[in-house]
PDB file of N, CA and C in Angstrom:
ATOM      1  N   UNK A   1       0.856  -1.167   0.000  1.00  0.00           N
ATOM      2  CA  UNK A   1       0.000   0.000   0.000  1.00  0.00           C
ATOM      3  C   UNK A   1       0.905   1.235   0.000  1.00  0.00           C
ATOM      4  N   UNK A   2       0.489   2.372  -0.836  1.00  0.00           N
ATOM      5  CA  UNK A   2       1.482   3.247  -1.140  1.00  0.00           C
ATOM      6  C   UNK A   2       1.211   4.910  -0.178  1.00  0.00           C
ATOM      7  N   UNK A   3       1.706   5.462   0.508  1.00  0.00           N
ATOM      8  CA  UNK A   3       1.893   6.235   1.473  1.00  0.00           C
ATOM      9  C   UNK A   3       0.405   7.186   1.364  1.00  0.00           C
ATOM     10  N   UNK A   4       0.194   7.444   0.305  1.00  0.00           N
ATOM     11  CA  UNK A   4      -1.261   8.814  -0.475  1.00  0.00           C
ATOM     12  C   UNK A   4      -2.641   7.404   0.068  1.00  0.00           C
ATOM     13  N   UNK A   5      -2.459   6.351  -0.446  1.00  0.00           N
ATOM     14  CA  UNK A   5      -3.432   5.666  -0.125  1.00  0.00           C
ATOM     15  C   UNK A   5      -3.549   5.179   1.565  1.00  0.00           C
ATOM     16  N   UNK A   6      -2.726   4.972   1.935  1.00  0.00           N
ATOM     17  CA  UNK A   6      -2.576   5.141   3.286  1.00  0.00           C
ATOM     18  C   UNK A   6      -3.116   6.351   4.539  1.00  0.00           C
ATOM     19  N   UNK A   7      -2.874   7.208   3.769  1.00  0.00           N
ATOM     20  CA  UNK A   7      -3.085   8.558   4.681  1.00  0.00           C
ATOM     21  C   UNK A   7      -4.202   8.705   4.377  1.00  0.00           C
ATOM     22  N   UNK A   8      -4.949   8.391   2.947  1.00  0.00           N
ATOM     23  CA  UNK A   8      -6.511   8.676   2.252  1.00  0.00           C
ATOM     24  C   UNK A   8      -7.347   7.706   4.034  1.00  0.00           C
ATOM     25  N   UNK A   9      -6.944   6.551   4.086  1.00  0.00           N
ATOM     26  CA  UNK A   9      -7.952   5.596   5.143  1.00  0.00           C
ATOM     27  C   UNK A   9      -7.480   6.221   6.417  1.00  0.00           C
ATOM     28  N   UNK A  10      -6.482   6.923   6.660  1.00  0.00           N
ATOM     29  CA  UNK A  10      -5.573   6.985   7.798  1.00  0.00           C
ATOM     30  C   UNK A  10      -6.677   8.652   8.284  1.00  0.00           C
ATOM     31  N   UNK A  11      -6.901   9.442   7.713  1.00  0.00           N
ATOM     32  CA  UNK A  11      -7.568  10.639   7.225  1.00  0.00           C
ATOM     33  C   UNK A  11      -8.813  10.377   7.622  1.00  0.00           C
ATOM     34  N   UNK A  12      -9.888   9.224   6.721  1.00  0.00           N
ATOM     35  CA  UNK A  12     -11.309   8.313   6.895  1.00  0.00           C
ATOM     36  C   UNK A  12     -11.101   8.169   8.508  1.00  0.00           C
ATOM     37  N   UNK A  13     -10.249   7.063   8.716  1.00  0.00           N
ATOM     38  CA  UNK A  13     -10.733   6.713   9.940  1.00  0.00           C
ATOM     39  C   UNK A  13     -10.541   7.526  11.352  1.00  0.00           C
ATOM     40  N   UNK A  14      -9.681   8.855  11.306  1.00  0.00           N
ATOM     41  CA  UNK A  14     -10.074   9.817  12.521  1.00  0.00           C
ATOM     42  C   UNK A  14     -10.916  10.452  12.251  1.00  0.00           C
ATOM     43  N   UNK A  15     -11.873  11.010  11.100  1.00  0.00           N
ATOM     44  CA  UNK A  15     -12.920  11.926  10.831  1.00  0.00           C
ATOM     45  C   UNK A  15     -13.892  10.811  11.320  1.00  0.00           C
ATOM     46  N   UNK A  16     -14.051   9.591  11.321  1.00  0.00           N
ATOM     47  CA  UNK A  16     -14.799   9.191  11.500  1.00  0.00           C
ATOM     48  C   UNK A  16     -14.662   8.912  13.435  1.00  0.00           C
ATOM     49  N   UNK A  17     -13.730   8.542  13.433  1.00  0.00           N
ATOM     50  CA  UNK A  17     -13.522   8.474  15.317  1.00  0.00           C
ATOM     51  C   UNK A  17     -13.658   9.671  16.292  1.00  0.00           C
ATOM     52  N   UNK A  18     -13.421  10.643  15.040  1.00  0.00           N
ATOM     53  CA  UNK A  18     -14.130  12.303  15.942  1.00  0.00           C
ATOM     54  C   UNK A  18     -15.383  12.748  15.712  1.00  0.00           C
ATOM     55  N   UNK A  19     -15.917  12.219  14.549  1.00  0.00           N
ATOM     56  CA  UNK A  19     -17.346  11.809  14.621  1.00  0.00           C
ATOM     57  C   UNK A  19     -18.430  11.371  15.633  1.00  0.00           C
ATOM     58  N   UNK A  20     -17.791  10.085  15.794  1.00  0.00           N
ATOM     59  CA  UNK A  20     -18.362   8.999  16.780  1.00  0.00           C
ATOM     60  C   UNK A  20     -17.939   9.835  18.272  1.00  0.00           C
ATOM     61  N   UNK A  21     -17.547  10.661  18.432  1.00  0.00           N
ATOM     62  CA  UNK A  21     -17.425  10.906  20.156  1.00  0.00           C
ATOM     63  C   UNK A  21     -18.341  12.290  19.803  1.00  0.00           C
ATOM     64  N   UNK A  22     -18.078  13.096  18.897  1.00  0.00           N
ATOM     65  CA  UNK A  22     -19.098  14.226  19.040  1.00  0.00           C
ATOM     66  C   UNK A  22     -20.662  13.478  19.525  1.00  0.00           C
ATOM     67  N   UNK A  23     -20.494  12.559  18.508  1.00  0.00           N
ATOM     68  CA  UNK A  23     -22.405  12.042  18.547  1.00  0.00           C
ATOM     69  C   UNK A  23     -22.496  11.508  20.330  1.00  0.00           C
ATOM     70  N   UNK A  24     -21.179  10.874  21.070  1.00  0.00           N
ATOM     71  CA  UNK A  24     -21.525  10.048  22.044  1.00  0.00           C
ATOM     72  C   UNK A  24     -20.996  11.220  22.932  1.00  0.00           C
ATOM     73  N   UNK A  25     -21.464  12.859  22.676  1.00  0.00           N
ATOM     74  CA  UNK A  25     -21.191  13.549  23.665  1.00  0.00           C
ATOM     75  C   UNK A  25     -19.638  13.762  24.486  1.00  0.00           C
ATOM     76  N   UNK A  26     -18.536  13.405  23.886  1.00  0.00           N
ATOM     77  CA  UNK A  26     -17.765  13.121  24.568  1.00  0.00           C
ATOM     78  C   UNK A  26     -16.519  14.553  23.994  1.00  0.00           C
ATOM     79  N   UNK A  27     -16.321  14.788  24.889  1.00  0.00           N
ATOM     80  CA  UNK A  27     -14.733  16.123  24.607  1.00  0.00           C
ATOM     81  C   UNK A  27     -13.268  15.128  25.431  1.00  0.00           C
ATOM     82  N   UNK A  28     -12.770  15.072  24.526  1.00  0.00           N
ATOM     83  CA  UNK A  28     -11.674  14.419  25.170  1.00  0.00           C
ATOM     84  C   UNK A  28     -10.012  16.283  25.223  1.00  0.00           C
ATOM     85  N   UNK A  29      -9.537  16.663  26.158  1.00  0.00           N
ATOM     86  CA  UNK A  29      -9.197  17.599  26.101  1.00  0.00           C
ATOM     87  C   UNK A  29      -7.280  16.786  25.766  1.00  0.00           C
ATOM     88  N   UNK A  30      -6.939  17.013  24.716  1.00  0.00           N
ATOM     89  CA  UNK A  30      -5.168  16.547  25.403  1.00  0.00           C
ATOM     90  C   UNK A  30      -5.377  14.923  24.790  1.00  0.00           C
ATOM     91  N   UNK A  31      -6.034  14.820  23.586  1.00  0.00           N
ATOM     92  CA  UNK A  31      -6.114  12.763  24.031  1.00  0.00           C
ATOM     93  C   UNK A  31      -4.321  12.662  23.499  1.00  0.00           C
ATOM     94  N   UNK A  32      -3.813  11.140  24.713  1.00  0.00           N
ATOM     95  CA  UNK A  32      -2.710  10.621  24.099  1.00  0.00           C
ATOM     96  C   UNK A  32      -2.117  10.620  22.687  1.00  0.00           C
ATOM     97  N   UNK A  33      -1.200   9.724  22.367  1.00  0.00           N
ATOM     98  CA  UNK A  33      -0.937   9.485  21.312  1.00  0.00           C
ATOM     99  C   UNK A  33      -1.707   8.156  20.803  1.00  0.00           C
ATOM    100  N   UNK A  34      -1.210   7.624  22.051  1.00  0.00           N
ATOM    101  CA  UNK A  34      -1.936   6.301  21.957  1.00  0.00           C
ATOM    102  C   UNK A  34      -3.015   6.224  21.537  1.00  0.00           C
ATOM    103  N   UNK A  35      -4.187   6.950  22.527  1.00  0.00           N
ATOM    104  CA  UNK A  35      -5.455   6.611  21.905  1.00  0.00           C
ATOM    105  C   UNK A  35      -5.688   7.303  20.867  1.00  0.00           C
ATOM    106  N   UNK A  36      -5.344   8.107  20.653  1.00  0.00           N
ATOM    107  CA  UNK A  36      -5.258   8.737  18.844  1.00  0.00           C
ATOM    108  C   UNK A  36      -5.075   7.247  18.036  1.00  0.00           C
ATOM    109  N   UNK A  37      -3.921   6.621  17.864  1.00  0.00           N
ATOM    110  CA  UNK A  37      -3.722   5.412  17.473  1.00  0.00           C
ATOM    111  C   UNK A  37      -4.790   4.689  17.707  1.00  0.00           C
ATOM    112  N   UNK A  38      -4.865   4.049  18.702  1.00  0.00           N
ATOM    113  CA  UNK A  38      -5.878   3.110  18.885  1.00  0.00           C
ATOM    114  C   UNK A  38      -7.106   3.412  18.657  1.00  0.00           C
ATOM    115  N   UNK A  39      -7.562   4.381  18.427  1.00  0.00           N
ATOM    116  CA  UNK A  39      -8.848   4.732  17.807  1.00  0.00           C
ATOM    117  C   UNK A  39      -8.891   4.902  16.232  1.00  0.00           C
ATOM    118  N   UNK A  40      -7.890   5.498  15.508  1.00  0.00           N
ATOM    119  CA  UNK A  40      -7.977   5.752  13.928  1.00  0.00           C
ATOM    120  C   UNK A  40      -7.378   3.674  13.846  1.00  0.00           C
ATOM    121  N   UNK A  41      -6.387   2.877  14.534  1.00  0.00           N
ATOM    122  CA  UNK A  41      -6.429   1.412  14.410  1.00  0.00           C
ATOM    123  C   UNK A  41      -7.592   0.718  13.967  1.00  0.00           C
ATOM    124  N   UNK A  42      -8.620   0.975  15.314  1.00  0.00           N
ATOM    125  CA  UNK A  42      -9.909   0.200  15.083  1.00  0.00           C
ATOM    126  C   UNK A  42     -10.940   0.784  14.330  1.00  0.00           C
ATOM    127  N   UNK A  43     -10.512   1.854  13.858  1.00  0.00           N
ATOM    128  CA  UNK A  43     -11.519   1.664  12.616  1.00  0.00           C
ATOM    129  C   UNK A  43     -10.893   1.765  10.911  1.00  0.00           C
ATOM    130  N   UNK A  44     -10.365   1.071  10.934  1.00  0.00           N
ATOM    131  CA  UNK A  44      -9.192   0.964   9.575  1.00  0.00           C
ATOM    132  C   UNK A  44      -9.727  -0.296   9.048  1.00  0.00           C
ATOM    133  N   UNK A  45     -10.346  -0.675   7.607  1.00  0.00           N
ATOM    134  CA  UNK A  45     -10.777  -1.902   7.671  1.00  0.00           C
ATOM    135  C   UNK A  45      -9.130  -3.092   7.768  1.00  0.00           C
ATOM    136  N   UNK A  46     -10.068  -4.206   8.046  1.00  0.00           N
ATOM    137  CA  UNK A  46      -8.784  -5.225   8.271  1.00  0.00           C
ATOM    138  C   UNK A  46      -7.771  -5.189   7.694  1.00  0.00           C
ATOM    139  N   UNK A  47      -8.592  -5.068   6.129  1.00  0.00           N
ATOM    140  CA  UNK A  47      -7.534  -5.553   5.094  1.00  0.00           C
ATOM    141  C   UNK A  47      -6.173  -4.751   5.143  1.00  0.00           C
ATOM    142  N   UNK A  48      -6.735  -3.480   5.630  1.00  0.00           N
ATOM    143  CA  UNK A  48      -5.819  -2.213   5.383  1.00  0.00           C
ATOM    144  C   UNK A  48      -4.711  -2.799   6.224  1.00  0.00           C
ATOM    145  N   UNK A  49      -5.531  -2.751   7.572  1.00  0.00           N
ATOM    146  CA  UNK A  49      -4.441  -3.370   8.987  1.00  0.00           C
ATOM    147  C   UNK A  49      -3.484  -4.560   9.192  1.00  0.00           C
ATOM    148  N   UNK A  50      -3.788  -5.261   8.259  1.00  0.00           N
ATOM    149  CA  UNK A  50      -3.217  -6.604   7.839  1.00  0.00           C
ATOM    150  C   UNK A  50      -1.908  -6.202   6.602  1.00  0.00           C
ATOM    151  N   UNK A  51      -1.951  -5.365   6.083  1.00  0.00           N
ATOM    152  CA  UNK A  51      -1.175  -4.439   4.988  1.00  0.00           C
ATOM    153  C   UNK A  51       0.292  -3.686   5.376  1.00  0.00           C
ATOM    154  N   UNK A  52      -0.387  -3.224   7.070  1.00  0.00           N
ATOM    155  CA  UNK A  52       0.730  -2.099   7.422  1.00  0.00           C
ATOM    156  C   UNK A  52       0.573  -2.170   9.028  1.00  0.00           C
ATOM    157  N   UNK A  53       1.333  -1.757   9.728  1.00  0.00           N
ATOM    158  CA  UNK A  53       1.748  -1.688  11.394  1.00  0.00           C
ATOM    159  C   UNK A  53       1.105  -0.367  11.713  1.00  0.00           C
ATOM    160  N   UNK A  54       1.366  -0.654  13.010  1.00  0.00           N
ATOM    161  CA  UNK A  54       0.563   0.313  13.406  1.00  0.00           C
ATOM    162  C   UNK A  54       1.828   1.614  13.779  1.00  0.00           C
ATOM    163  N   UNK A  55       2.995   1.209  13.502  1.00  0.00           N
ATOM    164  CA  UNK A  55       3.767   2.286  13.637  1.00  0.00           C
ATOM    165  C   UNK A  55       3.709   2.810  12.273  1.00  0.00           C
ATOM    166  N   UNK A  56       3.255   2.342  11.268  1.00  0.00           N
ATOM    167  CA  UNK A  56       2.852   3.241  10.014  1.00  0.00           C
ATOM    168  C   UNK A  56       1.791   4.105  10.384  1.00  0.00           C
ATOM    169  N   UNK A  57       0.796   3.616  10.931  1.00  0.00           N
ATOM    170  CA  UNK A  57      -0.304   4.312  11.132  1.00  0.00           C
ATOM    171  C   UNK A  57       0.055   5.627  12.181  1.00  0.00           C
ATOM    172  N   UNK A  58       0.672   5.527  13.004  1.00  0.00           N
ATOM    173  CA  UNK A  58       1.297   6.599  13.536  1.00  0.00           C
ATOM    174  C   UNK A  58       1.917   7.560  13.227  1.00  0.00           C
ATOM    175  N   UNK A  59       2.802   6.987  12.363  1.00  0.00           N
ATOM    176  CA  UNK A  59       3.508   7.728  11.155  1.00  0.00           C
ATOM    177  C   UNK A  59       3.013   8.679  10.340  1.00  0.00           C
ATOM    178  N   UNK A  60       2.100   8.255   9.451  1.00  0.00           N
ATOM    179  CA  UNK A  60       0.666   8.754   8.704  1.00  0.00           C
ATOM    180  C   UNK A  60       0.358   9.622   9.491  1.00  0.00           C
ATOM    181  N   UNK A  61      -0.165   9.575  10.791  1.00  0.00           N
ATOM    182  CA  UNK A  61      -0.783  10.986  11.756  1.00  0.00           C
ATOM    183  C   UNK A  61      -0.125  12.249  11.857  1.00  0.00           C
ATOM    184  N   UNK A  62       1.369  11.288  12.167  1.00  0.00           N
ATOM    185  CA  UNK A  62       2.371  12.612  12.429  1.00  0.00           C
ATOM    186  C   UNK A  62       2.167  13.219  11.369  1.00  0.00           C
ATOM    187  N   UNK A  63       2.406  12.491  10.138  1.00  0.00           N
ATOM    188  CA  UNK A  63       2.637  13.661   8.996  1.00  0.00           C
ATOM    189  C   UNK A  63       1.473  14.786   8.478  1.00  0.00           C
ATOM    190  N   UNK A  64       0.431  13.846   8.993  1.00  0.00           N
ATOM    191  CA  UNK A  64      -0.825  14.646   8.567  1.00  0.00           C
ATOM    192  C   UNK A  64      -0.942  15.845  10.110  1.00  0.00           C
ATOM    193  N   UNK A  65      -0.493  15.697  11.132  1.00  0.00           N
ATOM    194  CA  UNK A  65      -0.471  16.814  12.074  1.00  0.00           C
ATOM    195  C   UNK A  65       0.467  17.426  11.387  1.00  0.00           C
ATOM    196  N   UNK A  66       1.480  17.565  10.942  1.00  0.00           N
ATOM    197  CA  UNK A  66       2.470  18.420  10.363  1.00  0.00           C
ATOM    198  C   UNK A  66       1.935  19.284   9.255  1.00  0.00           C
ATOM    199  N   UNK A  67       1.511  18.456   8.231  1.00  0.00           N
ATOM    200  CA  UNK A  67       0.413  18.934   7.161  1.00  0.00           C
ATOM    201  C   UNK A  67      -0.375  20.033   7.446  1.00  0.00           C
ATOM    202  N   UNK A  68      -1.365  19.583   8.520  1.00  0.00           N
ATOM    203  CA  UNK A  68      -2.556  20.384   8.745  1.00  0.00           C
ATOM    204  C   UNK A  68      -2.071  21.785   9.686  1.00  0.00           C
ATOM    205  N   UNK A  69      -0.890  21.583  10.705  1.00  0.00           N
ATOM    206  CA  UNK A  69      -0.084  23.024  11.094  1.00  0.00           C
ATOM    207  C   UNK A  69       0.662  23.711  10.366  1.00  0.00           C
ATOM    208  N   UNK A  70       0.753  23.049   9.224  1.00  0.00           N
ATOM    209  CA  UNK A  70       1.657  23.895   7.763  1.00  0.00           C
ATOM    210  C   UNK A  70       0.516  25.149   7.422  1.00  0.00           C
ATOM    211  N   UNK A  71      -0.349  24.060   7.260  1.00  0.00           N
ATOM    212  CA  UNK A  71      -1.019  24.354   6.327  1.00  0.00           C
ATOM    213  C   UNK A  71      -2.320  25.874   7.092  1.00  0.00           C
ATOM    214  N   UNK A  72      -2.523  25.667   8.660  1.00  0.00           N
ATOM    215  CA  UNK A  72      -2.926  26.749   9.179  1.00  0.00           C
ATOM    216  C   UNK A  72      -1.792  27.926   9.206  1.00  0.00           C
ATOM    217  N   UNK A  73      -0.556  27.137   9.434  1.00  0.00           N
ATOM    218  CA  UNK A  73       0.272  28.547   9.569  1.00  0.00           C
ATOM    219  C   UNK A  73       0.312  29.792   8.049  1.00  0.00           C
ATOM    220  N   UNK A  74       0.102  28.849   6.968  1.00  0.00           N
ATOM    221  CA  UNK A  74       0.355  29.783   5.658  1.00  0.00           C
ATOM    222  C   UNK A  74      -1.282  30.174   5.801  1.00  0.00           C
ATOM    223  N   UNK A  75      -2.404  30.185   5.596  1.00  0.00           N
ATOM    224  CA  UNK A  75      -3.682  30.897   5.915  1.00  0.00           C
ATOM    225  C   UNK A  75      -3.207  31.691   7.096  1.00  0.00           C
ATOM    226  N   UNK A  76      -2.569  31.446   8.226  1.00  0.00           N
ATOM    227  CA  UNK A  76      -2.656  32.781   9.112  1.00  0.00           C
ATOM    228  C   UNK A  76      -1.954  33.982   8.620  1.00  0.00           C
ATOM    229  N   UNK A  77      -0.509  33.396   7.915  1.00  0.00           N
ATOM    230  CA  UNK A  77       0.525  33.939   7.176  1.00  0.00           C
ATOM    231  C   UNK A  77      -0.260  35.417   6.086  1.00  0.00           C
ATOM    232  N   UNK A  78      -1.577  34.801   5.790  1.00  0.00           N
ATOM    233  CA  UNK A  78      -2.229  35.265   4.836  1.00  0.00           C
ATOM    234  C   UNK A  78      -3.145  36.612   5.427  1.00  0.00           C
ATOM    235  N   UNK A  79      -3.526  35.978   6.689  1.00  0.00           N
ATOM    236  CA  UNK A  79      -4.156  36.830   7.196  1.00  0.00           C
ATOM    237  C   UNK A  79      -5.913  36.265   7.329  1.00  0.00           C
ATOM    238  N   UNK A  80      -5.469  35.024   7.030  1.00  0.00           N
ATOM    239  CA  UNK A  80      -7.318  34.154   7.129  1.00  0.00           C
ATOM    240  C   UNK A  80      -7.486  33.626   8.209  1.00  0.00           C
ATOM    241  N   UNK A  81      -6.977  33.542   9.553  1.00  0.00           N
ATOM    242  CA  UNK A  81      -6.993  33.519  10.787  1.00  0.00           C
ATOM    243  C   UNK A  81      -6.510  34.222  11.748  1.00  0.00           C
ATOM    244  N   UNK A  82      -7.562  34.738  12.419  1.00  0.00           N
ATOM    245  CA  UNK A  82      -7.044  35.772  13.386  1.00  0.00           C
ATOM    246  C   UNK A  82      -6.752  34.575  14.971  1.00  0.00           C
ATOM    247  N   UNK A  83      -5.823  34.866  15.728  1.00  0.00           N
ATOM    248  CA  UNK A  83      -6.113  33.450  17.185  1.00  0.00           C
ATOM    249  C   UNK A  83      -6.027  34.589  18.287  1.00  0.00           C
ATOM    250  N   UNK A  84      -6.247  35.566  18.325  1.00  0.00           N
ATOM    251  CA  UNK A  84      -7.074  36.389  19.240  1.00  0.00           C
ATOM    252  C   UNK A  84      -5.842  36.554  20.438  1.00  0.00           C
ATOM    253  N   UNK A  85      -4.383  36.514  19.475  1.00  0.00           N
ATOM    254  CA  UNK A  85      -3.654  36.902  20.470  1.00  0.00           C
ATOM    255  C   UNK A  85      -2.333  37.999  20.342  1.00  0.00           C
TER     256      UNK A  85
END
């Protein structure tokens, strides 16, 4: 499985695990790493999980947290977020 397809399910399955706690009422403030992991894990279908480790899957997160703070810092850069400080 090639890194873009990886991060595509890796992507699926925390939108969907932050999904599932909005609906079950739940704010988690600070979650681990771990359960970051272990939550985008169990919902990865098998096949995927059977494909790759779960230190890939970790991997995948980091990069996509890196991604997604890139990617706010150039919109703030821009002036499309103000953080009220």
């Amino acid at each position: 499985m090639n890194r873009g397809e990886l991060r595509s399910w890796i992507e699926d399955a925390l939108a969907r695990s932050e999904r599932d706690a909005r609906e079950r009422g739940e704010t988690v403030a600070r979650p681990s790493v771990e359960e970051i992991v272990d939550a985008v894990w169990g919902r990865l279908p098998l096949e995927v999980r059977r494909q790759v480790t779960r230190a890939q899957v970790q991997a995948g997160l980091t990069v996509l947290t890196a991604l997604g703070g890139a990617a706010r810092s150039a919109r703030e850069d821009r002036g499309g977020i103000t953080t009220g400080m």
